[in-house]
Structures are given as structure tokens and as C-alpha cells.
C-alpha atoms as a PDB file:
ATOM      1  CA  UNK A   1      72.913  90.271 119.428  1.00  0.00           C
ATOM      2  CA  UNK A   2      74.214  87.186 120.454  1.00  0.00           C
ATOM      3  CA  UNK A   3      70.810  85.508 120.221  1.00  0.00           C
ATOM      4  CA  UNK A   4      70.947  86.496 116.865  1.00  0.00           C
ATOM      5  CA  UNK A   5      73.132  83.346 115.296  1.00  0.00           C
ATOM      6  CA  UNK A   6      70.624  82.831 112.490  1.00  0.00           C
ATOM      7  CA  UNK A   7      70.276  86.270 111.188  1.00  0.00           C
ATOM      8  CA  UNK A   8      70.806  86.372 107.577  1.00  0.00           C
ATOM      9  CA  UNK A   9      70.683  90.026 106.848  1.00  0.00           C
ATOM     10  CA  UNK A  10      71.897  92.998 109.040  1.00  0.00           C
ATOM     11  CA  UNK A  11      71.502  96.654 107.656  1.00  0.00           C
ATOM     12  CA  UNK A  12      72.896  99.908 109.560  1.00  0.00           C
ATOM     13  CA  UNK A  13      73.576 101.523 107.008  1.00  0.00           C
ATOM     14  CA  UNK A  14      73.273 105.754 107.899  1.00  0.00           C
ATOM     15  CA  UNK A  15      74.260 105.310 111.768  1.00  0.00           C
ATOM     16  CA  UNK A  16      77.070 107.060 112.792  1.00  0.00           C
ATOM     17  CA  UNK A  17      79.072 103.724 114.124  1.00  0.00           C
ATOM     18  CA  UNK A  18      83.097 105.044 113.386  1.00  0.00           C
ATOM     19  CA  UNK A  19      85.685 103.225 114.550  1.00  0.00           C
ATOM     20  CA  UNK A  20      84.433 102.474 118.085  1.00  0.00           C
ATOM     21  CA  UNK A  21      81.047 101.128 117.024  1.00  0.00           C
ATOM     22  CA  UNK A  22      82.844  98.805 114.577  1.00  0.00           C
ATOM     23  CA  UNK A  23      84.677  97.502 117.322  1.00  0.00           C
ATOM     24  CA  UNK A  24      81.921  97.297 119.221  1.00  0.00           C
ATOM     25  CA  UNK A  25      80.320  94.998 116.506  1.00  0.00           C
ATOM     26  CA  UNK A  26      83.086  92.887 116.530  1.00  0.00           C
ATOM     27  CA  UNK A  27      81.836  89.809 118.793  1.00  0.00           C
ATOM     28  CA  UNK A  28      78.183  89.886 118.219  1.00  0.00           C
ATOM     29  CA  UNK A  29      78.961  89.839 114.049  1.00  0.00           C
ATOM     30  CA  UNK A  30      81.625  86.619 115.492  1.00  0.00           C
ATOM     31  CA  UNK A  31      78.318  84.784 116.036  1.00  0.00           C
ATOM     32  CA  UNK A  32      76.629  85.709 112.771  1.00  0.00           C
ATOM     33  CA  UNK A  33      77.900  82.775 110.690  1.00  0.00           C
ATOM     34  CA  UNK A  34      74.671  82.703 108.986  1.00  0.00           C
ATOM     35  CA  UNK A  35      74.769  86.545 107.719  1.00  0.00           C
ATOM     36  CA  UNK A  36      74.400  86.813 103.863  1.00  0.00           C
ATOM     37  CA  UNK A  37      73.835  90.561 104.142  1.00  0.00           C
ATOM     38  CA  UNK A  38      75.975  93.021 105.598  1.00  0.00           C
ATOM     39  CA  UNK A  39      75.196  96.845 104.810  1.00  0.00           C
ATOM     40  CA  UNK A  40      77.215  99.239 107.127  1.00  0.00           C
ATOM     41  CA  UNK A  41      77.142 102.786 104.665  1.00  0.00           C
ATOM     42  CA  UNK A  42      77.783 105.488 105.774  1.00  0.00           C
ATOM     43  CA  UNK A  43      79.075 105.180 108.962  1.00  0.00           C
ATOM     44  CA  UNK A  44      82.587 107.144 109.429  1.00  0.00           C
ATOM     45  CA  UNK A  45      84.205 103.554 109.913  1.00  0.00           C
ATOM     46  CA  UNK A  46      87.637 105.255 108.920  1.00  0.00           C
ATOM     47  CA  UNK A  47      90.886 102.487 108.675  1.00  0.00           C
ATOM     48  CA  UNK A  48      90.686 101.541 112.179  1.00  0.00           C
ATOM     49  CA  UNK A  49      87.117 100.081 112.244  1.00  0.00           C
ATOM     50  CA  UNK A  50      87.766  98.315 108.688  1.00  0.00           C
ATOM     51  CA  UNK A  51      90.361  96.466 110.887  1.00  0.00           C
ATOM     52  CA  UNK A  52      88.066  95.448 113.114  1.00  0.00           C
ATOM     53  CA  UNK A  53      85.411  94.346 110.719  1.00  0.00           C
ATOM     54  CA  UNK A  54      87.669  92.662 108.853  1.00  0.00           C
ATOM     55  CA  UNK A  55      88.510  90.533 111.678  1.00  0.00           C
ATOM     56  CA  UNK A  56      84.660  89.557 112.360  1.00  0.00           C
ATOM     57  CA  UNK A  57      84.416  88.797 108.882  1.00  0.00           C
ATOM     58  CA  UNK A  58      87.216  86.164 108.435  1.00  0.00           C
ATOM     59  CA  UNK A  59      84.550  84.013 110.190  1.00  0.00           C
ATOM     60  CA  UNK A  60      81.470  85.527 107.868  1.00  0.00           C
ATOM     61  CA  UNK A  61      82.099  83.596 105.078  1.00  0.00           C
ATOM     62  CA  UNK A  62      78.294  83.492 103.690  1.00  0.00           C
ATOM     63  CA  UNK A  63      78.428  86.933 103.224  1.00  0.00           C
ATOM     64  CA  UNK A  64      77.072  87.366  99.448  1.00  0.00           C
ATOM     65  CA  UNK A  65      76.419  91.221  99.721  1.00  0.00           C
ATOM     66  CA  UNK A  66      78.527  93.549 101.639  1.00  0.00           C
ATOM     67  CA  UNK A  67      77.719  97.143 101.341  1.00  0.00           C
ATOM     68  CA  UNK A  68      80.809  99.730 103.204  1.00  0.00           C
ATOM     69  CA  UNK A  69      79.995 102.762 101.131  1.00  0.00           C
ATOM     70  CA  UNK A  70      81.048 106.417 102.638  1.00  0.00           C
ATOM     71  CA  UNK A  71      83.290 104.790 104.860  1.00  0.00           C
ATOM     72  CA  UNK A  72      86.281 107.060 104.290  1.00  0.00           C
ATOM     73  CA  UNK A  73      88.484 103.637 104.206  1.00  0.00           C
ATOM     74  CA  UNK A  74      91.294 104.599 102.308  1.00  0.00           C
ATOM     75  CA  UNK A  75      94.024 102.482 101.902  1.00  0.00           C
ATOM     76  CA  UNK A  76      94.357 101.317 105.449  1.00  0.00           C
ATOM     77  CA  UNK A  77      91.152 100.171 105.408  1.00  0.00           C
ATOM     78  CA  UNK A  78      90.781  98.641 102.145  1.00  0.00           C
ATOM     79  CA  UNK A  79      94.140  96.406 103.084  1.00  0.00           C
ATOM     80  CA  UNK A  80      92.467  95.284 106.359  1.00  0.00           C
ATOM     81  CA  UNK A  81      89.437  94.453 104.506  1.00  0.00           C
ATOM     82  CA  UNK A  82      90.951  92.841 101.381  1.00  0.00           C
ATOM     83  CA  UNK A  83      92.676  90.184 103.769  1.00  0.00           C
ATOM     84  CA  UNK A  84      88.922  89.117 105.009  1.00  0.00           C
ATOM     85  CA  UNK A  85      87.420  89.257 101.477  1.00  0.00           C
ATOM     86  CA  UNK A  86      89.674  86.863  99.726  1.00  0.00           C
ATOM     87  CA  UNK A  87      88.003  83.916 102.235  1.00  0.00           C
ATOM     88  CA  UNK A  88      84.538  85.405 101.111  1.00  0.00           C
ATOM     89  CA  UNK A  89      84.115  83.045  97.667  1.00  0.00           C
ATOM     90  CA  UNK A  90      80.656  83.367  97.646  1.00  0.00           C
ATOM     91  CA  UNK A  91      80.577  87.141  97.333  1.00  0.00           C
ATOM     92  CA  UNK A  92      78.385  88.730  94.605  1.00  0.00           C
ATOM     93  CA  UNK A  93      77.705  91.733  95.309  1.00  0.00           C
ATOM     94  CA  UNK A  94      80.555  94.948  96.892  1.00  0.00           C
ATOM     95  CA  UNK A  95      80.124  98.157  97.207  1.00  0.00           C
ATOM     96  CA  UNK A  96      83.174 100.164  98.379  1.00  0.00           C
ATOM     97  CA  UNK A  97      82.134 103.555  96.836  1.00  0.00           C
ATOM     98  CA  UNK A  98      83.087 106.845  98.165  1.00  0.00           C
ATOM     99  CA  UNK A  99      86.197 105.479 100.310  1.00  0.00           C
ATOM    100  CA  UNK A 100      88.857 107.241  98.839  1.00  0.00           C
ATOM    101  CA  UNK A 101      91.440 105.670  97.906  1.00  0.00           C
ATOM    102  CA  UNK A 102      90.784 101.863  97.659  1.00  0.00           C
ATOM    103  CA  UNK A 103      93.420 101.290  94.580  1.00  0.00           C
ATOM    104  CA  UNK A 104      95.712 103.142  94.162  1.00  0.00           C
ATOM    105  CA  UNK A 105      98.765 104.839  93.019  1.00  0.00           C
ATOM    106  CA  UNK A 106     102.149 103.981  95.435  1.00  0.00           C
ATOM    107  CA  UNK A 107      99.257 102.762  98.069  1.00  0.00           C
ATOM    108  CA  UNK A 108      99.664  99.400  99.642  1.00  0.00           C
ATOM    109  CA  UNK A 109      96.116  98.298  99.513  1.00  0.00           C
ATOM    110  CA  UNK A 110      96.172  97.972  95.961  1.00  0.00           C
ATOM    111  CA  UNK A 111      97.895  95.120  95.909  1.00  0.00           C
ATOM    112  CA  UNK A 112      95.819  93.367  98.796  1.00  0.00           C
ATOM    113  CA  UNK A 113      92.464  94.794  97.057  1.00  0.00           C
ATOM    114  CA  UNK A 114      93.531  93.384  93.242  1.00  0.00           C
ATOM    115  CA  UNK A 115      94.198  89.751  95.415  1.00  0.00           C
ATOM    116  CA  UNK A 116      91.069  89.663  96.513  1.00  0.00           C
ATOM    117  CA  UNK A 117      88.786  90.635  93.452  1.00  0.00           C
ATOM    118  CA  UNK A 118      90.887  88.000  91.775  1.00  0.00           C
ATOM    119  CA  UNK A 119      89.431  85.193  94.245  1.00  0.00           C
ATOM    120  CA  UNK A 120      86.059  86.715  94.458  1.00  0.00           C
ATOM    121  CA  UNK A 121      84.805  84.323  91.556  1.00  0.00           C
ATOM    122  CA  UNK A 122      81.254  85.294  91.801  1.00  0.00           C
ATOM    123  CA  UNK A 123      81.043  88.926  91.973  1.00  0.00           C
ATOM    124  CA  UNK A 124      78.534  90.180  89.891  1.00  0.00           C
ATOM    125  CA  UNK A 125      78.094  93.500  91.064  1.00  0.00           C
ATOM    126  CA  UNK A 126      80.651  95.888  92.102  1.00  0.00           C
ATOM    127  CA  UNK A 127      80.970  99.307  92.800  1.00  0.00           C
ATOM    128  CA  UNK A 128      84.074 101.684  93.046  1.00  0.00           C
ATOM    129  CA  UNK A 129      82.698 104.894  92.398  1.00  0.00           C
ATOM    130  CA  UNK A 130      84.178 108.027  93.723  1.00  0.00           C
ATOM    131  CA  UNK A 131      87.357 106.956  94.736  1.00  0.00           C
ATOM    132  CA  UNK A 132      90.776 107.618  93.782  1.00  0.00           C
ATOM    133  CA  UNK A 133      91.849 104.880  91.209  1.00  0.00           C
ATOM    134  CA  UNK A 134      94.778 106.591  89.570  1.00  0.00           C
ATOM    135  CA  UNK A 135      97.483 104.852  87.106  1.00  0.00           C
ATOM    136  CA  UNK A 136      98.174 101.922  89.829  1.00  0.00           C
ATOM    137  CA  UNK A 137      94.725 101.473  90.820  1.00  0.00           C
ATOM    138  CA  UNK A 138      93.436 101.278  87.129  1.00  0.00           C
ATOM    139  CA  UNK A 139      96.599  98.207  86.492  1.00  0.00           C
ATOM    140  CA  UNK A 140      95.168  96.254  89.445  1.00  0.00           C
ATOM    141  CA  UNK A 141      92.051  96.702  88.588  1.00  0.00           C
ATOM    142  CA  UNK A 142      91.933  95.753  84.883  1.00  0.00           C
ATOM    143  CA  UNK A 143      94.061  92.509  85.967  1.00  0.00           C
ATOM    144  CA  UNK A 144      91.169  91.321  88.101  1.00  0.00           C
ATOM    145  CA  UNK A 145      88.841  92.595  85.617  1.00  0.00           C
ATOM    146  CA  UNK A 146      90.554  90.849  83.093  1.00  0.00           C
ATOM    147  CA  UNK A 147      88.748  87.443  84.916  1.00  0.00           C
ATOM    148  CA  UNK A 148      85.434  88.462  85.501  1.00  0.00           C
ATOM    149  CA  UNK A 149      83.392  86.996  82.826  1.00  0.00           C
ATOM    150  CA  UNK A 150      79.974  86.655  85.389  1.00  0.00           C
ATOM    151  CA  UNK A 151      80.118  90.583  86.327  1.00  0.00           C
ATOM    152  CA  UNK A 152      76.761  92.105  85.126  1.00  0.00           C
ATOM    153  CA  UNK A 153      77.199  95.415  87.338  1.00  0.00           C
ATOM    154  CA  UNK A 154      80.451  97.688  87.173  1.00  0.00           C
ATOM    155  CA  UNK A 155      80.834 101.285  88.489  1.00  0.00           C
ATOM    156  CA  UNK A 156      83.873 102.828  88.465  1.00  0.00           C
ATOM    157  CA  UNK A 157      82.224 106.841  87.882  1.00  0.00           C
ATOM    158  CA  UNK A 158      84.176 109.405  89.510  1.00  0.00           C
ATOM    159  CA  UNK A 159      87.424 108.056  89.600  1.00  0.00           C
ATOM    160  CA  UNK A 160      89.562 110.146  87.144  1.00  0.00           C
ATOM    161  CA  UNK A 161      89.870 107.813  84.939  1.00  0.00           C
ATOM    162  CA  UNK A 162      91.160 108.970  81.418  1.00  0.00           C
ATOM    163  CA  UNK A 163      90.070 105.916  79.352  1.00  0.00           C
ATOM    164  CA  UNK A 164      91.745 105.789  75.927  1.00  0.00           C
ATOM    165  CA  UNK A 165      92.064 102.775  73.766  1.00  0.00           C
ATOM    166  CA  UNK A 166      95.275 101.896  75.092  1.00  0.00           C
ATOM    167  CA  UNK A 167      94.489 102.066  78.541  1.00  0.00           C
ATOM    168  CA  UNK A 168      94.474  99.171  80.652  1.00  0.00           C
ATOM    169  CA  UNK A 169      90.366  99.274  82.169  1.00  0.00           C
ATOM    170  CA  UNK A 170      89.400  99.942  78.676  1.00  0.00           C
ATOM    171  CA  UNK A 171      91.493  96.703  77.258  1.00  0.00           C
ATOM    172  CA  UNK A 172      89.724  94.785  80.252  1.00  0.00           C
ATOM    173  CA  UNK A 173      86.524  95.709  79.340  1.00  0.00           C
ATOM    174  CA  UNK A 174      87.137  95.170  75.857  1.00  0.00           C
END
């Protein structure tokens, strides 16, 4: 792959990589600098690969669609990652769906993960389905909600949320 300089878009999505195929990943994706596209679903990346692809993508800062659905990131995972995705400005379109818990109550990523939403100026499209949001999750969420005037796509299904008219996603939306 490291021919592969000028690729623009990279999907495999659905391949079993885990943790030791992320790694694995780690210097061809180094060379990638021109990758706009990155769709790893469904892969069992689990905490310790999202450490490892957040690494490669501190240099991937073209990236404009980033797809790490049914990764089973958790917290872990989402911290690692949130660190890489605050350098990503150009960003428009995330999917971290079915993860777990990506913000969340008493969990450290939350904090990482509501930094890096905050910088993500462009993000139109973002999806945080089927996770674990929870009281914590929901604050850090509405607060980078609260500056995302451009987004056009927003899934939060499946996350337990009990919106009311006091609560703080619904006031962001509002």
C-alpha cells in the first residue's frame, strides 16, 4: 500500500481487521495523506486498534468522511480517537454508531469526544446511534451541538435518551 500515496478513498468496511489489523494499517495509512475517505465498519477494532488508528490519522488530515461503526470502541477508544479528530477540520461526515459507550456518564472520553466535535466546524453528518449516551454524554453532547449550525444529518437513536423539554439535547436542538 505504500504505492498507494494518492488514494483518496479506502473502504474495508465488514473485514474482520481487530486490533492487530489496525496496527497493521498503521504505516501504509502514514502515507495516505491524500485519503478523503476512510470506512473501517465493522471490524472488531476494540480500544487498542482505535489507538493505533488514531495515530495514522494525526497525519490524515483530508479525511472528510470517516466511517468506524461496530467497532466496539468504548471509551478507550473514543479518547484515542478524539485526540486525532480535533486536527481533522475538514471533517463532514462521522459515523461512530454501535461503539458503546462514546459519551458518557463518569467515562473519560467524554470529555476528549465533546473537544473534538467542538473543532469539527464542518460536520454535517453525524451519527451516534446505539451507544450509551447517558446524563454526561447527553451534557457534552448538547454543548457541541449547541455550535453546529451547518449539521444537516443527526442520529442519536438508541441511546436512552429521555428527551423532555428541559433536557439539555432537546434545548440544543431547539
Amino acid at each position: 500500500l505504500k504505492a498507494t500515496s494518492g488514494l483518496t478513498v479506502l473502504e474495508l468496511g465488514a473485514n474482520c481487521i481487530g486490533a492487530a489489523g489496525a496496527k497493521s494499517l498503521l504505516a501504509p495509512l502514514l502515507y495516505m495523506v491524500a485519503l478523503t475517505r476512510l470506512d473501517l465498519r465493522n471490524n472488531n477494532v476494540r480500544a487498542d486498534g482505535a489507538n493505533e488508528l488514531a495515530r495514522a490519522m494525526e497525519r490524515l488530515t483530508a479525511i472528510t468522511w470517516l466511517d468506524l461503526n461496530g467497532n466496539d470502541l468504548k471509551a478507550a477508544g473514543a479518547r484515542a480517537l478524539a485526540r486525532a479528530l480535533r486536527r481533522m477540520e475538514k471533517m463532514t461526515h462521522l459515523d461512530l454508531s454501535h461503539n458503546g459507550t462514546v459519551l458518557g456518564v463518569g467515562e473519560d472520553g467524554e470529555d476528549e469526544m465533546e473537544k473534538a466535535l467542538v473543532l469539527m466546524n464542518k460536520i454535517t453528518h453525524l451519527d451516534l446511534s446505539h451507544n450509551v449516551l447517558g446524563a454526561g454524554g447527553s451534557e457534552a453532547l448538547a454543548r457541541a451541538l449547541g455550535q453546529k449550525e451547518n449539521m444537516t444529518y443527526l442520529d442519536l437513536s438508541s441511546n436512552g435518551l429521555k428527551l423532555s423539554k428541559g433536557d439539555v439535547v432537546a434545548r440544543a436542538l431547539w
